[in-house]
Protein backbone atom coordinates (compact mmCIF):
# COMPACT_ATOMS: atom_id res chain seq x y z
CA UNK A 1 0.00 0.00 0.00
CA UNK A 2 1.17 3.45 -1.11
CA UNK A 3 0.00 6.97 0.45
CA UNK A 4 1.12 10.15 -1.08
CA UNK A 5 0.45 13.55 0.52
CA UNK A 6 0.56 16.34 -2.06
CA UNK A 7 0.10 20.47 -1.02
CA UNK A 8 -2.60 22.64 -2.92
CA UNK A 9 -0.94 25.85 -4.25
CA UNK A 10 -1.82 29.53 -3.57
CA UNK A 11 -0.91 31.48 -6.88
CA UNK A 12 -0.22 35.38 -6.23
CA UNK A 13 1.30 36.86 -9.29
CA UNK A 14 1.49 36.09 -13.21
CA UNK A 15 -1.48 33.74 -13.68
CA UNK A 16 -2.71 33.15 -17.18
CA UNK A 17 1.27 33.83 -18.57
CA UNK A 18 1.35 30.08 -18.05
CA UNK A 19 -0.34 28.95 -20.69
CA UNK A 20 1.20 27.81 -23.21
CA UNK A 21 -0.08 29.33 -26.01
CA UNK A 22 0.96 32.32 -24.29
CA UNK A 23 4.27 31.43 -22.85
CA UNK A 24 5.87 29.54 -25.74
CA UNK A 25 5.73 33.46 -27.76
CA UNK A 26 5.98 35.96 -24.75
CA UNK A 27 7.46 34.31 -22.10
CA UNK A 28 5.90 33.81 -18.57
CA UNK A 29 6.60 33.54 -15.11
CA UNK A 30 3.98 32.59 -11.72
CA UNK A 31 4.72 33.77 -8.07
CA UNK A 32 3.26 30.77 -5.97
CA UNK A 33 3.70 29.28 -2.71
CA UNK A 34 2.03 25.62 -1.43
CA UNK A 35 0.46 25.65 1.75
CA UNK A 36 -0.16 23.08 4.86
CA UNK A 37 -4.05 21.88 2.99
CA UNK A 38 -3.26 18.43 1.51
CA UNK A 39 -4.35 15.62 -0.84
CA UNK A 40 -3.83 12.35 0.09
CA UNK A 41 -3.65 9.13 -2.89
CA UNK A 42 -4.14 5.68 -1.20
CA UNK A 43 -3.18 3.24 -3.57
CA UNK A 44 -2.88 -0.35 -3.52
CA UNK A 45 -3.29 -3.60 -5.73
CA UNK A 46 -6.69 -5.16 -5.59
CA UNK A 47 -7.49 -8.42 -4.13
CA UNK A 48 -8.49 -10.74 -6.78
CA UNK A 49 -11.90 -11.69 -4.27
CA UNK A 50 -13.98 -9.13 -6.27
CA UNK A 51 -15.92 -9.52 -9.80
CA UNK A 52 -14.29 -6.48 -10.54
CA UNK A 53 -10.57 -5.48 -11.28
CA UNK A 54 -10.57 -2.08 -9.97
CA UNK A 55 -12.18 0.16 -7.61
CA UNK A 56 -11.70 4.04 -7.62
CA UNK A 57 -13.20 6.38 -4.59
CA UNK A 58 -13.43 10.27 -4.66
CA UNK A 59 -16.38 11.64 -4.62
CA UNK A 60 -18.11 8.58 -6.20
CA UNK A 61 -16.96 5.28 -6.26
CA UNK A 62 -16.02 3.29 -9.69
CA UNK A 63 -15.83 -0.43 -9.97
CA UNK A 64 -15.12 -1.96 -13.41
CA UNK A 65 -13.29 -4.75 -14.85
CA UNK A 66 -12.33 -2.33 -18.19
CA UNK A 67 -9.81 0.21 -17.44
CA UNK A 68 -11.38 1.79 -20.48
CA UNK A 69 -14.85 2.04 -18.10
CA UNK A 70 -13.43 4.48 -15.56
CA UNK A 71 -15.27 7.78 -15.68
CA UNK A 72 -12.73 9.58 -13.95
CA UNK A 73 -10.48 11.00 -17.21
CA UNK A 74 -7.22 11.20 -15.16
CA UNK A 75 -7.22 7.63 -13.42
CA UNK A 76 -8.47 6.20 -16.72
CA UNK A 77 -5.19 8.07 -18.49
CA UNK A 78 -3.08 7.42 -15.68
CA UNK A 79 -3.42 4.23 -15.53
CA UNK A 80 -3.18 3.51 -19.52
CA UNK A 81 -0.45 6.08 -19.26
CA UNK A 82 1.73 4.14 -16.41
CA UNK A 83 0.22 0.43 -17.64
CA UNK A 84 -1.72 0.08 -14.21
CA UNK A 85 -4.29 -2.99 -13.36
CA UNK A 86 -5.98 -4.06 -10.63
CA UNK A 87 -6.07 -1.21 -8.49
CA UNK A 88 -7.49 -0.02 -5.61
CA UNK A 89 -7.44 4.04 -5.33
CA UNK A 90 -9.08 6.39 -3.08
CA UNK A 91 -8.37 9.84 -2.55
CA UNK A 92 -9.26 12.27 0.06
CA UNK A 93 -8.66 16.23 0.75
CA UNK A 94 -8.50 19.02 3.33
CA UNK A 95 -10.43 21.60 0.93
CA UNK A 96 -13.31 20.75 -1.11
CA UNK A 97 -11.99 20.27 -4.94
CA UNK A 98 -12.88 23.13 -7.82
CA UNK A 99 -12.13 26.15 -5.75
CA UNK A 100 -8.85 27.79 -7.00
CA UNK A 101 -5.52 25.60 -5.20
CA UNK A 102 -5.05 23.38 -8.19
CA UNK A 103 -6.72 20.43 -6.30
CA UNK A 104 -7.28 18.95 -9.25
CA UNK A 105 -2.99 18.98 -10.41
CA UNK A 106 -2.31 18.08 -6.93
CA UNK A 107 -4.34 15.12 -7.24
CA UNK A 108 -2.67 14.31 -10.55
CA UNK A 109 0.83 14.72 -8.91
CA UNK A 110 0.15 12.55 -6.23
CA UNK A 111 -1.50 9.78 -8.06
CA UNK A 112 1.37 9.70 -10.49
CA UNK A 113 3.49 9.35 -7.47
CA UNK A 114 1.97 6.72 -6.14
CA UNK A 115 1.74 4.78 -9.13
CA UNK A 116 5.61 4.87 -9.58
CA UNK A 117 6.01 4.31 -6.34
CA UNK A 118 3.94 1.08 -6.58
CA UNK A 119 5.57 -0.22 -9.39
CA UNK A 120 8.81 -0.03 -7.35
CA UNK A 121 10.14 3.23 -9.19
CA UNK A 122 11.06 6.51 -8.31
CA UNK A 123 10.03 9.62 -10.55
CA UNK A 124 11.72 13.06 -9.29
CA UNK A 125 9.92 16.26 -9.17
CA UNK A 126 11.09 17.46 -12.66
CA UNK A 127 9.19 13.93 -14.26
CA UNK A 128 6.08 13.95 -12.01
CA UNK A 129 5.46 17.48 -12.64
CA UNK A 130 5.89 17.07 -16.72
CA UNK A 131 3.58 13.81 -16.83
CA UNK A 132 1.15 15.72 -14.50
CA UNK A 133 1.50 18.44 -17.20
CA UNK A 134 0.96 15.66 -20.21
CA UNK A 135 -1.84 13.96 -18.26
CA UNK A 136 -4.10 17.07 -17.97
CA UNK A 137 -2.82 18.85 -21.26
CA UNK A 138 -2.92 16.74 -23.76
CA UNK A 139 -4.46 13.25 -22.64
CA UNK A 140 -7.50 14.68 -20.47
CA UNK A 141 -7.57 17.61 -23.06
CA UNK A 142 -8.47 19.57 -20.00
CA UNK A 143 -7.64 23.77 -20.27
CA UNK A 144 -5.17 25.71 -18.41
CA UNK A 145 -1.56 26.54 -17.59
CA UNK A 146 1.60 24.64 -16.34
CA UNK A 147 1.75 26.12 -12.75
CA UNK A 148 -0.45 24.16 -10.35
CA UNK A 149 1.03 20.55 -11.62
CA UNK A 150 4.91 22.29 -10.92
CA UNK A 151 3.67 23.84 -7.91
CA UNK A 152 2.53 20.27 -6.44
CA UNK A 153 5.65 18.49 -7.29
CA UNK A 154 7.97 20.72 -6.27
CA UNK A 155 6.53 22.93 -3.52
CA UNK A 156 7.74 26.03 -1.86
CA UNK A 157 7.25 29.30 -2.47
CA UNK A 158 8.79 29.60 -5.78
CA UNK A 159 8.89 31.74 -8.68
CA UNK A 160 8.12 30.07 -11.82
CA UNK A 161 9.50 30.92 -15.32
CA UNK A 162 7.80 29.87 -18.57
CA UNK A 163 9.66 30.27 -21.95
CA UNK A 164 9.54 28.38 -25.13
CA UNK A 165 12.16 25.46 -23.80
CA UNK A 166 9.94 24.82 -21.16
CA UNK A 167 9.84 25.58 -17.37
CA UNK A 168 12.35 26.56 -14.44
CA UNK A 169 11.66 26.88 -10.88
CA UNK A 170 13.20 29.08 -8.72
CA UNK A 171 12.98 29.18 -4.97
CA UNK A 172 12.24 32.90 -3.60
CA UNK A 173 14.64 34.11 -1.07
CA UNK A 174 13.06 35.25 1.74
CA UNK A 175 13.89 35.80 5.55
CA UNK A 176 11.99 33.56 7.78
CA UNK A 177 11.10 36.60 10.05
CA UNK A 178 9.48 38.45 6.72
CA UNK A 179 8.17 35.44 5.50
CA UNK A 180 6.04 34.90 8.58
CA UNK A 181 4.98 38.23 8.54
CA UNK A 182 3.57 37.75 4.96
CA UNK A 183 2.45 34.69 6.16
CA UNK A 184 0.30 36.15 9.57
CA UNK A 185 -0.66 39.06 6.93
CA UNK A 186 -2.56 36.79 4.63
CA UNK A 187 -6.54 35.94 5.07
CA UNK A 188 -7.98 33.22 3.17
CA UNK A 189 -12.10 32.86 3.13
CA UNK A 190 -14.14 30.34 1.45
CA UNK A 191 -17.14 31.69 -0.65
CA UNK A 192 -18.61 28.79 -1.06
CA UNK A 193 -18.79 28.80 -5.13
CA UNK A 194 -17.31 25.83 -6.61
CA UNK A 195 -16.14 25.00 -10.82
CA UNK A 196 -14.30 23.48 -12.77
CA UNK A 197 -10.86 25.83 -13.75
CA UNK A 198 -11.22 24.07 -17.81
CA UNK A 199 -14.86 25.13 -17.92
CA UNK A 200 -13.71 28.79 -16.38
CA UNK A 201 -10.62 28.86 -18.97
CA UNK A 202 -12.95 27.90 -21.74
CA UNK A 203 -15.43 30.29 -20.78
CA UNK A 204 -12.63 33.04 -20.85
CA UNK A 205 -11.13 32.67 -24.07
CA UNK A 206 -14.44 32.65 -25.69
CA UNK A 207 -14.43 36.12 -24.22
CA UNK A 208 -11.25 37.33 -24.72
CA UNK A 209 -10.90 40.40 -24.88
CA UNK A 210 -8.81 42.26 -27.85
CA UNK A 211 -6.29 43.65 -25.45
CA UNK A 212 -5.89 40.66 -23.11
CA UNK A 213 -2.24 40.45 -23.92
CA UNK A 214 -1.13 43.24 -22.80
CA UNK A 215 -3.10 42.90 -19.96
CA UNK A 216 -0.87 39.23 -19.51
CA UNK A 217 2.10 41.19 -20.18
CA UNK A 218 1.33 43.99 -17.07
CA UNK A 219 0.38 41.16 -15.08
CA UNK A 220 3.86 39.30 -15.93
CA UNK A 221 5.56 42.41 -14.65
CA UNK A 222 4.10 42.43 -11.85
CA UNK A 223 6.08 39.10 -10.89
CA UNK A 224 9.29 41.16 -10.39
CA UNK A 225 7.94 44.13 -8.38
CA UNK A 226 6.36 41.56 -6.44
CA UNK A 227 9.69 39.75 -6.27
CA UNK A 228 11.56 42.36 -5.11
CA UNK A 229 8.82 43.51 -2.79
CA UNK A 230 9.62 40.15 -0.84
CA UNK A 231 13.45 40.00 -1.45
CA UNK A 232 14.43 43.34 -0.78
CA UNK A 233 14.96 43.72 3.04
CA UNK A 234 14.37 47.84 2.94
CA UNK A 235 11.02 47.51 0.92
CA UNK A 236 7.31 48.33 2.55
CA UNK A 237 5.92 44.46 2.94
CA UNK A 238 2.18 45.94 2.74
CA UNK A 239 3.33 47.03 -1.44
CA UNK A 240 2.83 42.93 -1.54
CA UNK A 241 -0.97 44.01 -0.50
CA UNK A 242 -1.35 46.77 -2.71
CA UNK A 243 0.28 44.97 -5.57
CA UNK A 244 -2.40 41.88 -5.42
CA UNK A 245 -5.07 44.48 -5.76
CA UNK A 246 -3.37 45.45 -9.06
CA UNK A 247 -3.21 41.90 -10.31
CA UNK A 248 -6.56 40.94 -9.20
CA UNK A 249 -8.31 44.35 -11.30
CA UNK A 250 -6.35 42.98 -14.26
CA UNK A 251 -7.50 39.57 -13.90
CA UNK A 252 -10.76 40.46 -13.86
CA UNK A 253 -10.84 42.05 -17.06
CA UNK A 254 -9.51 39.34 -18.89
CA UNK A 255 -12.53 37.39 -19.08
CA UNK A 256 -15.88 37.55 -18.14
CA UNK A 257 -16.08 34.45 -15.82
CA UNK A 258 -13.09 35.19 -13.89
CA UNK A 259 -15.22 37.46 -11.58
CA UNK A 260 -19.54 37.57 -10.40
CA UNK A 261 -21.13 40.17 -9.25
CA UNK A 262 -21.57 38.16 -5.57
CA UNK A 263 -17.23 38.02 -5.50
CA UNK A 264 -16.94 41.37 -6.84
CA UNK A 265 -19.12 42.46 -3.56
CA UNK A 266 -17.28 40.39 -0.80
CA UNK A 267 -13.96 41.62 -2.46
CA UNK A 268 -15.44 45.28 -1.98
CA UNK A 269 -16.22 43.89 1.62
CA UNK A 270 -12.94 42.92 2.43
CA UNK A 271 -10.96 46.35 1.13
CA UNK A 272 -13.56 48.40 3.29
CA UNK A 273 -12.70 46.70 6.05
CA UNK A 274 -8.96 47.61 5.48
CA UNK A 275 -7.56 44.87 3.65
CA UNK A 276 -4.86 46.79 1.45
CA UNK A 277 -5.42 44.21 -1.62
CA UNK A 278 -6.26 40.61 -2.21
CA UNK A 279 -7.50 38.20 -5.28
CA UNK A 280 -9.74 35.29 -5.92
CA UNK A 281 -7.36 32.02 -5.97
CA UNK A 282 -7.34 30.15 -9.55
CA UNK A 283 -8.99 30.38 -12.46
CA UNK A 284 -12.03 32.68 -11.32
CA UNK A 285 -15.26 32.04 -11.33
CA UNK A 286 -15.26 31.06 -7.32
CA UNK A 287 -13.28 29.00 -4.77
CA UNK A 288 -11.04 31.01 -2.01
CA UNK A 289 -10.76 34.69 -1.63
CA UNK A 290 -6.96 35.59 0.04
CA UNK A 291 -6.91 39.46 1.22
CA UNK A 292 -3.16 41.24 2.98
CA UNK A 293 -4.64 42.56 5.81
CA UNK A 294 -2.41 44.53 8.10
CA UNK A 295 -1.98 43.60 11.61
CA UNK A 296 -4.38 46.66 13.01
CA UNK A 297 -7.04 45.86 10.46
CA UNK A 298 -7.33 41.92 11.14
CA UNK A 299 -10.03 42.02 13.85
CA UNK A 300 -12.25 44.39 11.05
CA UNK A 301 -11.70 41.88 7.98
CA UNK A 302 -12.72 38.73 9.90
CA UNK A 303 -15.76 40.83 11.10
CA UNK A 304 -16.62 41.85 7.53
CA UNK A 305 -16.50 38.23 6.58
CA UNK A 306 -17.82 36.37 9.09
CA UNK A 307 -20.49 34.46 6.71
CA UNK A 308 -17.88 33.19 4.87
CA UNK A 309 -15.35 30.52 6.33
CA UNK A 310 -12.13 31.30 7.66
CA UNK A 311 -8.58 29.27 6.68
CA UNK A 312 -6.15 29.57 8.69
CA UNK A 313 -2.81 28.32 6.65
CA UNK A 314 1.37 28.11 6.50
CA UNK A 315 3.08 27.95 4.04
CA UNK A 316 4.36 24.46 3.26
CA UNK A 317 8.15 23.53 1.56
CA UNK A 318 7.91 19.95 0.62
CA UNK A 319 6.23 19.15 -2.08
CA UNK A 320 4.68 15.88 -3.26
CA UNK A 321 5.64 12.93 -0.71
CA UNK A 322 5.51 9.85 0.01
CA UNK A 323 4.18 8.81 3.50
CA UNK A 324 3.38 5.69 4.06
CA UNK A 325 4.94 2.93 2.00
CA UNK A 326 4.42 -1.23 2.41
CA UNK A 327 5.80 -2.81 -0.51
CA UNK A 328 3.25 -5.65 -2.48
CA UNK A 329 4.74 -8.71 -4.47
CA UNK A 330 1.98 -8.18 -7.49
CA UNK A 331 2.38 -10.93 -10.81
CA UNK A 332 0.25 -9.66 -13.40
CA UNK A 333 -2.32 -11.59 -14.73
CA UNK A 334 -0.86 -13.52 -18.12
């Protein structure tokens, strides 16, 4: 039996510049950080006691005897993908899936993980994150960018770069003492909207709007002041606020399901209250609100949202893992 534990990601800066339509021509680059909310993958072979082969749990649970049969697009391709049979997979979370933290990557990570890691193999971060990538992208045909599946693999918080060779992660240097301080100054809420990031993505580019570009390229920029922002020991920590309420007005204009009328108002909320900036996590649409409150205004901003439900989070460094591991002698049937 094999259990992975994989983080969900909170993106800040340069969403949408990793796509890869996008990337491959202007370049791109993320500024993300995985938190302490997990998935876990519980995989295992299948006793042959059953008149089915293998069983799949998530929200619904899939018994076949045709790996062709599974609904779920990413087991199905993972397991064609990785030549899997007889399997028994279930897979649990700390957040609800569809609302923003890549659950749906993360899950992809650590099922790939746990695969390899049942067949007696070991796949680094660089090869987990890249079949995550291939799973979603181009098997599942499912739209979006590069950043959550890299994010899962390799956590940290981590600037990302996107060019037309591929992908390079890059660890930001922070103090400890200024990273907790970003770290007590960040409020996440729940608001209780859920969807699927491909249907949001799809949604968007059917909206596009003729300028989006250089709306992509302002929000690229934005990576580096927000870079330096965190790795320059003399800069104002609260410009990281002020600079997510930059990024998140951009966002919103670059399609017309990133943002609803009922987000637009608890945003509003939130930045009367004092929050200096926030954004909605992921691709729009709903999911997790994350405001930079300063220390005075706290009390004010939890007031203001006190329908809603509160996260409290750290940031997290390690990545995909495995955490429980009891090898299986498994013969394939002939």
């Amino acid at each position: 039996m094999i259990i992975t534990k994989t983080p969900f990601r909170m993106s800040f800066f340069g969403g949408g510049t990793d796509m890869e339509y996008y990337f491959k021509e202007n370049g791109g680059a993320v500024l993300s950080t995985t938190f302490d909310k997990y998935c876990y993958v519980n995989v295992r072979h299948l006793p042959r006691f059953f008149d089915y082969s293998t069983e799949v749990s998530y929200s619904k649970t899939e018994r076949v005897t045709n790996v062709d049969d599974i609904q779920h697009p990413a087991v199905r391709n993972a397991m064609k993908m990785l030549d899997m049979h007889e399997i028994r997979l279930t897979y649990e979370a700390d957040l609800p899936a569809r609302s923003g933290l890549g659950t749906s990557s993360s899950f992809a990570v650590g099922m790939l993980n746990a695969f390899y890691t049942l067949k007696g193999k070991y796949a680094d971060k660089r090869k987990l994150a890249d079949e995550a990538i291939y799973l979603e992208r181009v098997l599942c045909q499912e739209a979006g960018g590069w950043q959550d599946q890299i994010a899962a693999s390799f956590g940290g918080f981590n600037r990302i770069n996107f060019n037309e060779y591929g992908y390079e992660v890059l660890p930001v240097i922070i103090s400890p003492e200024r990273k907790k301080q970003l770290n007590d100054n960040l409020f996440m809420f729940f608001t209780g909207f859920t969807r699927f990031s491909s249907d949001v993505q799809k949604a968007n580019s059917s909206s596009r709007p003729k300028d989006k570009n250089a709306m992509l390229k302002e929000m690229y920029s934005l990576v580096d002041d927000a870079e330096k922002v965190l790795t320059e020991k003399t800069a104002d920590l609260d410009n990281f606020g002020r600079l997510l309420d930059h990024t998140w007005k951009l966002k919103r204009q670059t399609g017309s399901a990133v943002s609803t009328n009922s987000i637009d108002g608890l945003y509003s909320r939130g930045i009367e209250a004092g929050a200096l900036g926030g954004k909605l996590l992921g691709a729009g649409g709903g999911g997790f609100l994350v405001f930079y409150v300063q220390p005075e205004y706290q009390e004010n901003v939890k007031k203001a949202m006190s329908n809603l439900m509160y996260i409290p989070f750290e940031f997290e460094n390690g990545g995909t893992r495995v955490i429980h591991y009891t090898p299986e002698s498994y013969e394939p049937l002939n």
